[in-house]
N, C-alpha and C. Protein backbone atom coordinates (compact mmCIF):
# COMPACT_ATOMS: atom_id res chain seq x y z
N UNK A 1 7.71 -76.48 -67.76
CA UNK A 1 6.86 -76.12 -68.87
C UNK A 1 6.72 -77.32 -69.80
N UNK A 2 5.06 -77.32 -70.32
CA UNK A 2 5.52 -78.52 -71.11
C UNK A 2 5.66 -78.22 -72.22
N UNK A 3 5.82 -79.42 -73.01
CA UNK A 3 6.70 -78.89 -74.63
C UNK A 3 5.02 -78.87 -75.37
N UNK A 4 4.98 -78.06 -76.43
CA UNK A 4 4.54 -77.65 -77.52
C UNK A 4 4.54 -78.85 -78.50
N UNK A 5 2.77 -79.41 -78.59
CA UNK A 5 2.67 -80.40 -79.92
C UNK A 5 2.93 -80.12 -81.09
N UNK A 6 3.43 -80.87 -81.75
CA UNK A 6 4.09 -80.68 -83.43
C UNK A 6 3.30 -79.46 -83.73
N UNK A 7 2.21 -80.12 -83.76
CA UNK A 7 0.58 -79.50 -84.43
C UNK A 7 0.77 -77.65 -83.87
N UNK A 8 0.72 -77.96 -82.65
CA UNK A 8 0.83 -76.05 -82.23
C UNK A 8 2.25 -75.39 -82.19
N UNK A 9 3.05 -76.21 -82.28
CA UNK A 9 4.51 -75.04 -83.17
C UNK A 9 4.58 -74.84 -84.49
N UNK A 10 3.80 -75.73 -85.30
CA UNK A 10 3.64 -75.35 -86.63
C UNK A 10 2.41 -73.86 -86.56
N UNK A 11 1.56 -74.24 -85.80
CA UNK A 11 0.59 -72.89 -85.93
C UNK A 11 1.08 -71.92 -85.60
N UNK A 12 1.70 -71.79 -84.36
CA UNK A 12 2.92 -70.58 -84.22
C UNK A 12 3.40 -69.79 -84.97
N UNK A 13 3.71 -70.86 -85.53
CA UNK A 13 5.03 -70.62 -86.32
C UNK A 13 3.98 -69.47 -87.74
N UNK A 14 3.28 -70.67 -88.16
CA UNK A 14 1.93 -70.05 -89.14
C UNK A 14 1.73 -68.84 -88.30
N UNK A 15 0.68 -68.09 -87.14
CA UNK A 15 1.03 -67.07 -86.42
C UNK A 15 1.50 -66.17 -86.46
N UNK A 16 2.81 -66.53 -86.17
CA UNK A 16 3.72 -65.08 -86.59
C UNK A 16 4.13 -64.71 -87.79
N UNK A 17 4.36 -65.80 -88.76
CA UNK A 17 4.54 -65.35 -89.95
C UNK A 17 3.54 -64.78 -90.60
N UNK A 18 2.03 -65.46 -90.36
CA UNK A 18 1.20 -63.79 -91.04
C UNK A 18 1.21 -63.02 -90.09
N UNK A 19 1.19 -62.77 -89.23
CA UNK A 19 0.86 -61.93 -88.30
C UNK A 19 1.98 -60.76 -88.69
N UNK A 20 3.32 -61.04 -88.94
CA UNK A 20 4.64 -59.96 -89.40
C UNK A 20 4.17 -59.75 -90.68
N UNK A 21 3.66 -60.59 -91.74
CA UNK A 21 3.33 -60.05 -93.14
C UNK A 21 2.02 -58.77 -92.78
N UNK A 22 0.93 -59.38 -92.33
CA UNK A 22 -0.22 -58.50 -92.15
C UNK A 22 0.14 -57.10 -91.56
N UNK A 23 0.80 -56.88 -90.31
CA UNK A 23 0.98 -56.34 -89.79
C UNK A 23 2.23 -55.18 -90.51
N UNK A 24 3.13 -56.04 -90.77
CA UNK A 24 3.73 -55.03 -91.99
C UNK A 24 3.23 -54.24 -93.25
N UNK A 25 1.97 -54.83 -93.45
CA UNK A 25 1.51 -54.03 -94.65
C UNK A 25 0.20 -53.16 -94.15
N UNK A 26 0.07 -53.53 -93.01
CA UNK A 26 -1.70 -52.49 -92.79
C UNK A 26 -1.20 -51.80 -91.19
N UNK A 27 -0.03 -52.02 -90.36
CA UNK A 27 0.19 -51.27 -89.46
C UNK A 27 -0.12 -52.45 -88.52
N UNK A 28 0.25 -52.11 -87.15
CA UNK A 28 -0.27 -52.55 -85.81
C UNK A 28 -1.37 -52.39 -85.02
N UNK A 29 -2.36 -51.52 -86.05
CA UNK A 29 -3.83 -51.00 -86.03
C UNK A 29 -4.71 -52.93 -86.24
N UNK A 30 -3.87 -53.74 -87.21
CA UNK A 30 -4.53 -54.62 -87.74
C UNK A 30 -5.47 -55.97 -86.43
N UNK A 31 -6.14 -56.18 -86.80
CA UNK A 31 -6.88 -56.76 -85.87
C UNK A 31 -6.45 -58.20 -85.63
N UNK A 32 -6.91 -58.42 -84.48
CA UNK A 32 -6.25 -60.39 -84.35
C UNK A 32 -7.08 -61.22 -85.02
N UNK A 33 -8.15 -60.56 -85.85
CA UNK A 33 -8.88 -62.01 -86.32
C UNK A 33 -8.68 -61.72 -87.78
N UNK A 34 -7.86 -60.67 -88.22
CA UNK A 34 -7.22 -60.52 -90.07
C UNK A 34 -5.88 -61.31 -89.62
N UNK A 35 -5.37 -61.54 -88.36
CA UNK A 35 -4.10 -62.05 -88.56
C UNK A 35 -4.89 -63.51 -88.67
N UNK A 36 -5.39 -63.94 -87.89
CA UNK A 36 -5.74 -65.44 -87.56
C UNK A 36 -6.28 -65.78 -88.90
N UNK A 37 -7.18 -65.35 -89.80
CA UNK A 37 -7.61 -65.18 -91.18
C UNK A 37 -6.56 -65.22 -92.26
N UNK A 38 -5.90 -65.16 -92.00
CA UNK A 38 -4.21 -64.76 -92.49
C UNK A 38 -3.65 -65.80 -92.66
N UNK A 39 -3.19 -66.58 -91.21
CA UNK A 39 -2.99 -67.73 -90.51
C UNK A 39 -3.30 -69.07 -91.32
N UNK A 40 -5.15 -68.59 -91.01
CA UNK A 40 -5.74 -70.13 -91.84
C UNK A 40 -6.21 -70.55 -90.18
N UNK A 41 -5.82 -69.95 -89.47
CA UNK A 41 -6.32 -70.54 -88.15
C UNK A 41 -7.53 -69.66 -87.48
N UNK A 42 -8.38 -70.65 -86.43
CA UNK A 42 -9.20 -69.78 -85.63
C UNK A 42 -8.41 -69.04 -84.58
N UNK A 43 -9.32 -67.49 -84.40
CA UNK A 43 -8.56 -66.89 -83.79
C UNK A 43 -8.51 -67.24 -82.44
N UNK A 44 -9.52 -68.41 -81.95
CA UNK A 44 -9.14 -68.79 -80.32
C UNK A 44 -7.98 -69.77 -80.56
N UNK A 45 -7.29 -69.73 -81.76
CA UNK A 45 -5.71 -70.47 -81.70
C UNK A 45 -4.59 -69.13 -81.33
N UNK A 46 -5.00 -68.06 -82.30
CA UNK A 46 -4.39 -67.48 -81.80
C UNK A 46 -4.49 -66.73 -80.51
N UNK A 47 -5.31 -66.84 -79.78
CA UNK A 47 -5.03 -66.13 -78.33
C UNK A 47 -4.53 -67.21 -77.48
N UNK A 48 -4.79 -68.72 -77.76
CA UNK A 48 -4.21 -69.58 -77.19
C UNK A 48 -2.33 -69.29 -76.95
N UNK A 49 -2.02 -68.98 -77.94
CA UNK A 49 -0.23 -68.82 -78.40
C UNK A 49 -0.32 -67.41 -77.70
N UNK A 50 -1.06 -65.99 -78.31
CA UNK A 50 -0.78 -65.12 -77.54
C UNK A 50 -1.84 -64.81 -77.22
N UNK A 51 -2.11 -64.18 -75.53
CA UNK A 51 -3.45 -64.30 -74.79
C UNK A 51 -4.08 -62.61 -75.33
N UNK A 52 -2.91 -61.54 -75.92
CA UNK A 52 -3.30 -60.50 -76.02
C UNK A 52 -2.27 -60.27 -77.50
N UNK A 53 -3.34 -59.20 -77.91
CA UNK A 53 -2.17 -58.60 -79.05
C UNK A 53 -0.57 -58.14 -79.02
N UNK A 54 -0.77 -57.60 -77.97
CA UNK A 54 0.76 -57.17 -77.48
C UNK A 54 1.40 -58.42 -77.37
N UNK A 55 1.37 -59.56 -76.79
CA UNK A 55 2.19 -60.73 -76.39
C UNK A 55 2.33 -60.61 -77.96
N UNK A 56 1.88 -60.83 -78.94
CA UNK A 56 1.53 -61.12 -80.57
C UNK A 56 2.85 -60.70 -81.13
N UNK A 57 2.43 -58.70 -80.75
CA UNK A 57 3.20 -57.92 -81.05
C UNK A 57 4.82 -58.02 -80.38
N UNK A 58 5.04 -58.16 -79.65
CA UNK A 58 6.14 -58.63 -78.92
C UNK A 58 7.22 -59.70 -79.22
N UNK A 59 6.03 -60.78 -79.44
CA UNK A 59 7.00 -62.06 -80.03
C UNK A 59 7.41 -62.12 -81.25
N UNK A 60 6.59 -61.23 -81.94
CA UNK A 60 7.21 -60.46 -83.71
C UNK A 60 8.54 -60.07 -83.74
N UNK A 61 8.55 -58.98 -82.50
CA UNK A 61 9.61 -57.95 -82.51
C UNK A 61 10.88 -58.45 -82.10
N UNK A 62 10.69 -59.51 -80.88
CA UNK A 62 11.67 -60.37 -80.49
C UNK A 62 12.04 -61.22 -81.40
N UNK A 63 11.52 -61.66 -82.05
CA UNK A 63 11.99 -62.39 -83.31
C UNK A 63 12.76 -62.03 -84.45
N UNK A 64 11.96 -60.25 -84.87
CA UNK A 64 12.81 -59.71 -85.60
C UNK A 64 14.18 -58.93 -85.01
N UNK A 65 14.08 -58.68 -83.84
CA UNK A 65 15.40 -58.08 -83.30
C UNK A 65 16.21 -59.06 -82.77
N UNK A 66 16.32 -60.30 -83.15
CA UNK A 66 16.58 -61.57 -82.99
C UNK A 66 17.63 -61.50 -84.50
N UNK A 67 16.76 -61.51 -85.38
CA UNK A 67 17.58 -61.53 -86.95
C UNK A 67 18.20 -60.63 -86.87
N UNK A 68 17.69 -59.55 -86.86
CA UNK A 68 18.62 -58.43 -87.10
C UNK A 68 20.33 -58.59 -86.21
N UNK A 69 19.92 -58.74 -84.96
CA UNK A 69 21.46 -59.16 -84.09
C UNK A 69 21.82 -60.12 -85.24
N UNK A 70 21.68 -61.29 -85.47
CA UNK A 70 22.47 -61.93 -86.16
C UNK A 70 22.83 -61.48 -86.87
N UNK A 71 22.36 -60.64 -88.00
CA UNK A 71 22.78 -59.81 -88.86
C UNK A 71 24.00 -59.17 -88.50
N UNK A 72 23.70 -58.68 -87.44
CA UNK A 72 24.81 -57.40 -87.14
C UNK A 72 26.19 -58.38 -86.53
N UNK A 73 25.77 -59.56 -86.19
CA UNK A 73 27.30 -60.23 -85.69
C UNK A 73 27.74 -60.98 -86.72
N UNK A 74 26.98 -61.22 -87.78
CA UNK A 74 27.47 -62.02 -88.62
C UNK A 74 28.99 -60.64 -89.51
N UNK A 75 27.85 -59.62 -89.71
CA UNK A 75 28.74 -58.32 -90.28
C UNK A 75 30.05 -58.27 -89.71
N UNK A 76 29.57 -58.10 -88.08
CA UNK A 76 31.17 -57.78 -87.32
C UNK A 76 32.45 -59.17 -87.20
N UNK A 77 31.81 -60.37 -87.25
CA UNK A 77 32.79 -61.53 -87.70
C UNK A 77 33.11 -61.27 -89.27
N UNK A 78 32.73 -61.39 -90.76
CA UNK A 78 32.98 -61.39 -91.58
C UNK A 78 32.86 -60.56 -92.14
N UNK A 79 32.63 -59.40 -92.44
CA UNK A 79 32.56 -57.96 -93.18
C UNK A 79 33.87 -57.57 -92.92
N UNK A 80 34.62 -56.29 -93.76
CA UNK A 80 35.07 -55.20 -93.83
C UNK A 80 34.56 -54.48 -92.66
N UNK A 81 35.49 -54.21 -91.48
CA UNK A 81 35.58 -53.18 -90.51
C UNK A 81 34.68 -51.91 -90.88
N UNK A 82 35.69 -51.08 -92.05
CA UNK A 82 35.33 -50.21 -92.64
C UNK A 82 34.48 -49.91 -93.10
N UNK A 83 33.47 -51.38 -93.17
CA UNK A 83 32.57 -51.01 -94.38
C UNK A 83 30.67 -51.28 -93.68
N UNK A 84 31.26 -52.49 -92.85
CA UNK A 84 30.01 -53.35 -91.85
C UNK A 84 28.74 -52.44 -91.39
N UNK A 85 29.03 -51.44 -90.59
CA UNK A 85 28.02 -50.74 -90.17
C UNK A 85 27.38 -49.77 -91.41
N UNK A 86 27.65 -49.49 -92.23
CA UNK A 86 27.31 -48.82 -93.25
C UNK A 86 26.72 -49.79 -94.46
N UNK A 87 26.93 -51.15 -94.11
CA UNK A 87 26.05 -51.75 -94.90
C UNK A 87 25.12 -52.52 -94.49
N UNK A 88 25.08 -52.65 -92.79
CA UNK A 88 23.73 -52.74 -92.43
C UNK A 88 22.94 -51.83 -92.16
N UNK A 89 23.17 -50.29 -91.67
CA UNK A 89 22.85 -49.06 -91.70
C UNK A 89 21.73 -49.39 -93.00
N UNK A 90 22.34 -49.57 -94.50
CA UNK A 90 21.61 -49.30 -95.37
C UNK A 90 20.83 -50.56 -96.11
N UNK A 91 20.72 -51.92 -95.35
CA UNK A 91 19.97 -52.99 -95.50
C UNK A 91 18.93 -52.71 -94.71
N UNK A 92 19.00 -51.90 -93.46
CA UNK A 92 17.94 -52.02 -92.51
C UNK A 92 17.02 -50.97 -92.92
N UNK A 93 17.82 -49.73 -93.47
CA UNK A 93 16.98 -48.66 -94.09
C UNK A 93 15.97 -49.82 -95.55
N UNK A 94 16.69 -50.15 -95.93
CA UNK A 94 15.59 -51.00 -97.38
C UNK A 94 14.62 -51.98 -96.62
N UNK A 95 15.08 -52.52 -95.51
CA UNK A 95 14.07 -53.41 -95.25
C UNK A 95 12.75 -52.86 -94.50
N UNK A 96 13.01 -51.80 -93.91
CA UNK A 96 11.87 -50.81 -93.60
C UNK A 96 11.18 -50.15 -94.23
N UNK A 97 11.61 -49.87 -95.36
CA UNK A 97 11.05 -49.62 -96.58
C UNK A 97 9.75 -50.53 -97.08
N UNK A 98 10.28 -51.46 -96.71
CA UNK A 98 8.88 -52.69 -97.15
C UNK A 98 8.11 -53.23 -95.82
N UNK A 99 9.08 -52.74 -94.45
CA UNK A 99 8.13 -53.70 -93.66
C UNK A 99 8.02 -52.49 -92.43
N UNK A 100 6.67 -51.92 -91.82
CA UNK A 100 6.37 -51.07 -90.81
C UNK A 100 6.88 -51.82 -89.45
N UNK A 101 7.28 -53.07 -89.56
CA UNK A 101 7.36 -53.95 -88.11
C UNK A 101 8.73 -53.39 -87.87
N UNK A 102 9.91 -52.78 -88.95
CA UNK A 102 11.11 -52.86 -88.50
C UNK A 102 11.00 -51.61 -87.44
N UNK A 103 10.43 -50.48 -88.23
CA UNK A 103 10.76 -49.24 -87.29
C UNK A 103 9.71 -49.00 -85.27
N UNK A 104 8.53 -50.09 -85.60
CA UNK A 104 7.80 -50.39 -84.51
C UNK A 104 9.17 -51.13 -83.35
N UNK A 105 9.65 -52.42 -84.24
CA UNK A 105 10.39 -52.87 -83.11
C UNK A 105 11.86 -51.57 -82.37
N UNK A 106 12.04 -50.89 -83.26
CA UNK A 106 13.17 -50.07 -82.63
C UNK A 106 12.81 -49.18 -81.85
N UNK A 107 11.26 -48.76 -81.95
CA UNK A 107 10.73 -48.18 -81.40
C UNK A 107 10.02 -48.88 -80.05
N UNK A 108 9.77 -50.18 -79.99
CA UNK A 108 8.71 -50.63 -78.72
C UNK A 108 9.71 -50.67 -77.53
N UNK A 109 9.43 -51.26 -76.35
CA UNK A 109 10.17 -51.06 -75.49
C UNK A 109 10.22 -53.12 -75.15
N UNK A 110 11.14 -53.22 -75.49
CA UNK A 110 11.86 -55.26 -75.33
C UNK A 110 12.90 -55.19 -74.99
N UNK A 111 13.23 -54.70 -73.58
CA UNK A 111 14.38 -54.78 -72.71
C UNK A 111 15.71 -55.30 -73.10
N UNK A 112 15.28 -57.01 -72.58
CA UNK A 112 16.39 -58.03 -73.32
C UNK A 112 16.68 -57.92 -74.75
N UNK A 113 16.10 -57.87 -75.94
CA UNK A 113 16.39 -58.39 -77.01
C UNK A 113 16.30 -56.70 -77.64
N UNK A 114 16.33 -55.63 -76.97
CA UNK A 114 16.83 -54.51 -77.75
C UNK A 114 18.10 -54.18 -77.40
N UNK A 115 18.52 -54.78 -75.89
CA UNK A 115 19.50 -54.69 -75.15
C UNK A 115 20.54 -55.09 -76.22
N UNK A 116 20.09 -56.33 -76.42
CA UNK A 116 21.31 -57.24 -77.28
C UNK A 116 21.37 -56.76 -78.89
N UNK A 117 20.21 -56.22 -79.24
CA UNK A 117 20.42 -55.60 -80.45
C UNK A 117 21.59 -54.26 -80.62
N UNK A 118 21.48 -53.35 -79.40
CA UNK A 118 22.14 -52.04 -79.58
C UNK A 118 23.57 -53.13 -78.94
N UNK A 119 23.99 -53.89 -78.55
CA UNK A 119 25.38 -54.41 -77.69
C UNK A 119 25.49 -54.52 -79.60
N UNK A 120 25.02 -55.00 -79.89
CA UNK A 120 25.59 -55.63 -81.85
C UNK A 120 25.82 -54.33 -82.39
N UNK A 121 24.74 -53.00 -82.39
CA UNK A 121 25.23 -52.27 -83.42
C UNK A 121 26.55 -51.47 -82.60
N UNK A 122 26.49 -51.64 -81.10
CA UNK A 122 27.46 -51.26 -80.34
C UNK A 122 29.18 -51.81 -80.65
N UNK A 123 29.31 -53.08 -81.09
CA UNK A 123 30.48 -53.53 -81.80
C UNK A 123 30.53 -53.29 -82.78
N UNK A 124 29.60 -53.00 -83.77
CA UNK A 124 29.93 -53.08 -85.42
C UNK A 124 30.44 -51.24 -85.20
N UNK A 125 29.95 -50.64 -84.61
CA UNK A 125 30.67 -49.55 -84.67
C UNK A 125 32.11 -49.08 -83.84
N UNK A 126 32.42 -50.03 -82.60
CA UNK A 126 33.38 -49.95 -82.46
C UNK A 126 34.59 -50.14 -83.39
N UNK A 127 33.79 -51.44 -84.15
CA UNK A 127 35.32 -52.04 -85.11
C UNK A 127 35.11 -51.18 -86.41
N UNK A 128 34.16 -50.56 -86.48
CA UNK A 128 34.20 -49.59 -87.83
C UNK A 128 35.34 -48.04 -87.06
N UNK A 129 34.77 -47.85 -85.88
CA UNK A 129 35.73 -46.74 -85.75
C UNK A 129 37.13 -47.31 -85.05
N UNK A 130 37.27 -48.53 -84.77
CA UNK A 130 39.02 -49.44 -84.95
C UNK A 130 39.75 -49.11 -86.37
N UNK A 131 38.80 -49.38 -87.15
CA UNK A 131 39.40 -49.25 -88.82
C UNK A 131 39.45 -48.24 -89.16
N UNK A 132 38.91 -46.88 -88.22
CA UNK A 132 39.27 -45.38 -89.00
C UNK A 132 38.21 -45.16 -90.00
N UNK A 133 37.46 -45.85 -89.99
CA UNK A 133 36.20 -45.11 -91.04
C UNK A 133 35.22 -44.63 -90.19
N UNK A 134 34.55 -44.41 -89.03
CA UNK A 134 33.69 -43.93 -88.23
C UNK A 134 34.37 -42.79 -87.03
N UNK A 135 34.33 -41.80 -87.23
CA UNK A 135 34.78 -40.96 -86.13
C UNK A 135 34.50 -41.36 -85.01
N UNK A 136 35.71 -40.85 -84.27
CA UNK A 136 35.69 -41.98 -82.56
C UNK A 136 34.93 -40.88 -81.29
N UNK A 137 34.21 -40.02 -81.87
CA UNK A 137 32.89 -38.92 -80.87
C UNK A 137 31.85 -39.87 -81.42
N UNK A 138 31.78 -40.15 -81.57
CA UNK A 138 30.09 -41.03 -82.42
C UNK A 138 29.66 -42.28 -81.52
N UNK A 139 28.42 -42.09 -81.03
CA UNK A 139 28.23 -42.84 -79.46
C UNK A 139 27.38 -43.61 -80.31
N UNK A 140 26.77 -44.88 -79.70
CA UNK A 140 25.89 -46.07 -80.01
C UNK A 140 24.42 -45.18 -79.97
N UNK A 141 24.04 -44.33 -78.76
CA UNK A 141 23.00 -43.70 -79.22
C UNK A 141 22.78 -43.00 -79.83
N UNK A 142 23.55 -42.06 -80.85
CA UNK A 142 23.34 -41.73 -81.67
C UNK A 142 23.08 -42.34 -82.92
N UNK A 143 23.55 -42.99 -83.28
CA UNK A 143 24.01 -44.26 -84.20
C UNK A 143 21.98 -45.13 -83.95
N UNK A 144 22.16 -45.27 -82.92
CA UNK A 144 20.37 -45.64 -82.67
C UNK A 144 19.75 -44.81 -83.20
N UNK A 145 19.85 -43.53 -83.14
CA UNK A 145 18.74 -42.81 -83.35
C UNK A 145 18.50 -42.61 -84.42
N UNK A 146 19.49 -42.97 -85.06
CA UNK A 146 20.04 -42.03 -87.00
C UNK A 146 19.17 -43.38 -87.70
N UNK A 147 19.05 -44.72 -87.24
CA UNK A 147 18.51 -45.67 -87.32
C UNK A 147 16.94 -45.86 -87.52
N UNK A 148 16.92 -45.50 -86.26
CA UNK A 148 15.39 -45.04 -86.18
C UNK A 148 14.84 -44.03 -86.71
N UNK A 149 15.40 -42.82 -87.42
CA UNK A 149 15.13 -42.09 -87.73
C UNK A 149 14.88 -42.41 -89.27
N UNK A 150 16.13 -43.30 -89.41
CA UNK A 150 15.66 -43.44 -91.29
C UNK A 150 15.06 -44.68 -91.41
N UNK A 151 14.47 -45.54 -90.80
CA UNK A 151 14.02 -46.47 -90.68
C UNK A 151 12.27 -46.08 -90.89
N UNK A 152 11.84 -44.83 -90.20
CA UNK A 152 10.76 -44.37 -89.93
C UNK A 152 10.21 -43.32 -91.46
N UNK A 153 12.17 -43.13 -91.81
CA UNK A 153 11.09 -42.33 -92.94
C UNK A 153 10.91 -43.02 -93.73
N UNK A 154 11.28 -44.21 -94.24
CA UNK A 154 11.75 -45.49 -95.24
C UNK A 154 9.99 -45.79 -95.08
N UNK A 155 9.50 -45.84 -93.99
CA UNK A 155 8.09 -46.47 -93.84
C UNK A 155 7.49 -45.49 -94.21
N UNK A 156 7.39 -44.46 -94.48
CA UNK A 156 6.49 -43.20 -94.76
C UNK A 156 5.87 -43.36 -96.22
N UNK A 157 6.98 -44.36 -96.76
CA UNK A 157 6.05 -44.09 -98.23
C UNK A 157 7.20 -43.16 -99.22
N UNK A 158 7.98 -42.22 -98.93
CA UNK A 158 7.64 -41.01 -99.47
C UNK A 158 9.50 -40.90 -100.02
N UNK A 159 9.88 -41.91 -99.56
CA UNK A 159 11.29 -42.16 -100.16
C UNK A 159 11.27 -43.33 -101.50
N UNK A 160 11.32 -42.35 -101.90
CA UNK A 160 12.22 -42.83 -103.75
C UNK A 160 13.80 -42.95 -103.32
N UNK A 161 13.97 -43.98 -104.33
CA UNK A 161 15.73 -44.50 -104.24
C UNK A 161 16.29 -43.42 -104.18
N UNK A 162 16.45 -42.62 -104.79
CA UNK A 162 16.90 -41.07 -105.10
C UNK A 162 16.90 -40.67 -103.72
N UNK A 163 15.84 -40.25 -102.72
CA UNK A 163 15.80 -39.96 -101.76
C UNK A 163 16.65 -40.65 -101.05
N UNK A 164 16.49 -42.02 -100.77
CA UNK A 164 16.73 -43.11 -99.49
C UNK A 164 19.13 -42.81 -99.82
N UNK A 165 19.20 -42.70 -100.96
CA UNK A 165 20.51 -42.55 -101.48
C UNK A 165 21.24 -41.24 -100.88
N UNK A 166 20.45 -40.32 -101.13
CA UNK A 166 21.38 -38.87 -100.59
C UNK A 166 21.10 -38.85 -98.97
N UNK A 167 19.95 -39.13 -98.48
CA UNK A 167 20.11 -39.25 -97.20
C UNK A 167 20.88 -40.12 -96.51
N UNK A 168 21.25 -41.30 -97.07
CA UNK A 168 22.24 -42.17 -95.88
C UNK A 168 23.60 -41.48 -97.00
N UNK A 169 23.59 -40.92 -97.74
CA UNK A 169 24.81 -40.11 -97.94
C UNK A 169 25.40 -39.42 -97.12
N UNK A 170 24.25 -38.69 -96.68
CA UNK A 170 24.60 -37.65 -95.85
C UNK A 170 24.59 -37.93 -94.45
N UNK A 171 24.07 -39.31 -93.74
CA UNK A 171 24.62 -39.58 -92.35
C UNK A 171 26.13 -40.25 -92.86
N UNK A 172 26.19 -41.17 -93.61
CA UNK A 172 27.59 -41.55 -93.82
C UNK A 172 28.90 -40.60 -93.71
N UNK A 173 28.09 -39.73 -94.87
CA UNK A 173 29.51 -38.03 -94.48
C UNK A 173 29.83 -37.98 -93.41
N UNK A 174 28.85 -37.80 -92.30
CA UNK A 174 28.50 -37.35 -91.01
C UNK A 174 29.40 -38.10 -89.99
N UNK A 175 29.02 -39.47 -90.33
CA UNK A 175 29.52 -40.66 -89.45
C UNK A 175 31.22 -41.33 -89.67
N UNK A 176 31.55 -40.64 -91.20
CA UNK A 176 33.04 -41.10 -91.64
C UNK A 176 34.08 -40.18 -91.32
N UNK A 177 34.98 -40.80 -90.97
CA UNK A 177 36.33 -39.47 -90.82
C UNK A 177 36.76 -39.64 -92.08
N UNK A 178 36.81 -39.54 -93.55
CA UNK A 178 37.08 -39.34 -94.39
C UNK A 178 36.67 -37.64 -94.33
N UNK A 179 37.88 -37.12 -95.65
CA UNK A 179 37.69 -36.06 -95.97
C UNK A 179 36.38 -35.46 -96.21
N UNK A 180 35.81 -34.30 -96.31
CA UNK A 180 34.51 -33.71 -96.49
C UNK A 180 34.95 -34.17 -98.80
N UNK A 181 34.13 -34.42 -99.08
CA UNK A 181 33.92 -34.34 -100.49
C UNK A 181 35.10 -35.96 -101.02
N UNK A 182 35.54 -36.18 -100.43
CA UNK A 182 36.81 -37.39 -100.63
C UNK A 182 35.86 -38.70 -102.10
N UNK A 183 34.28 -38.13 -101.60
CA UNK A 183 33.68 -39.32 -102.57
C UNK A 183 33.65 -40.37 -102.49
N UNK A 184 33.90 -40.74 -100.56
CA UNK A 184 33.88 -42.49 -100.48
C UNK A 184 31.88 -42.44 -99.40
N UNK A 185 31.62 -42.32 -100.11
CA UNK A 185 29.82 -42.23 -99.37
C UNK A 185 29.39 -44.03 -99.71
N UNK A 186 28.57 -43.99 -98.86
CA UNK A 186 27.69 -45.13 -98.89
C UNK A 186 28.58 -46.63 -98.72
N UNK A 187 28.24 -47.64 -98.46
CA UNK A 187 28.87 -48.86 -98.12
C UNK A 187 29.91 -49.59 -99.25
């Protein structure tokens, strides 16, 4: 393969970064020539980089489920056991809040790089239920789903802090072997 001129990894790069802003604020409905408009580039640059929207859409998601793993290994090297999954649990809920791309990528189907995303939230919850704060019945797919689930309502619009607060209250209850009422909720 050959390598990529200065000139077209900077557009790329330009590319995806509007392309994740645009697309986060108007949906995956948005067209390739508001992203390329976006960009600053013509849109036969961008089909050059991606030949179809989906490649577009794809290399977004891989990118963002790219951060997010880091996220989640950075947590499980330096975080609190006890505390790690419950405070990316509720970073990922806020960041969906502002961006529709988070709950699309948990939702699209990216083999490799969702693979490696659930292996991350797959350790941060092992070592949360090592430390006795996560009940040891509590599987990785569930833990996915509770994810996706508040990730999706976070994008709805329709969560006020108030809201977004008692609900990961109430998976936390759910997810902690602490006493029922003990008053250790949230991260």
């Amino acid at each position: 393969m050959v390598p990529l001129r200065s000139d077209a990894v900077r557009n790329r790069a330009r590319i995806l970064a509007a392309a994740e802003a645009v697309f986060a604020e108007r949906g995956v409905s948005t067209s390739t020539e508001e992203v390329a408009a976006a960009a600053g580039v013509a849109v036969g640059t961008v089909f050059r980089h991606f030949p179809t929207k989906d490649d577009l859409l794809a290399a977004i998601m891989k990118d963002l489920l790219a951060g997010l793993t880091e996220r989640l290994t950075a947590l499980a090297a330096d975080a609190d056991a006890a505390t790690a999954l419950f405070t990316f649990f509720t970073e990922l809920v806020d960041r969906a809040a502002g961006s529709r791309t988070v709950v699309e990528a948990l939702g699209i189907e990216l083999a490799p790089p969702l693979q490696t995303f659930q292996d991350a939230v797959a350790h941060l919850l092992e070592r949360a239920q090592e430390a006795g704060a996560v009940r040891a019945d509590v599987r990785v797919d569930e833990v996915m789903a509770l994810l996706l689930a508040c990730t999706q309502g976070a994008v709805q619009g329709r969560w006020d802090p108030d809201l977004r607060e008692r609900t990961l209250q109430l998976i936390f209850a759910g997810l902690r072997t602490a006493a029922p009422g003990s008053g250790r909720l949230g991260p």
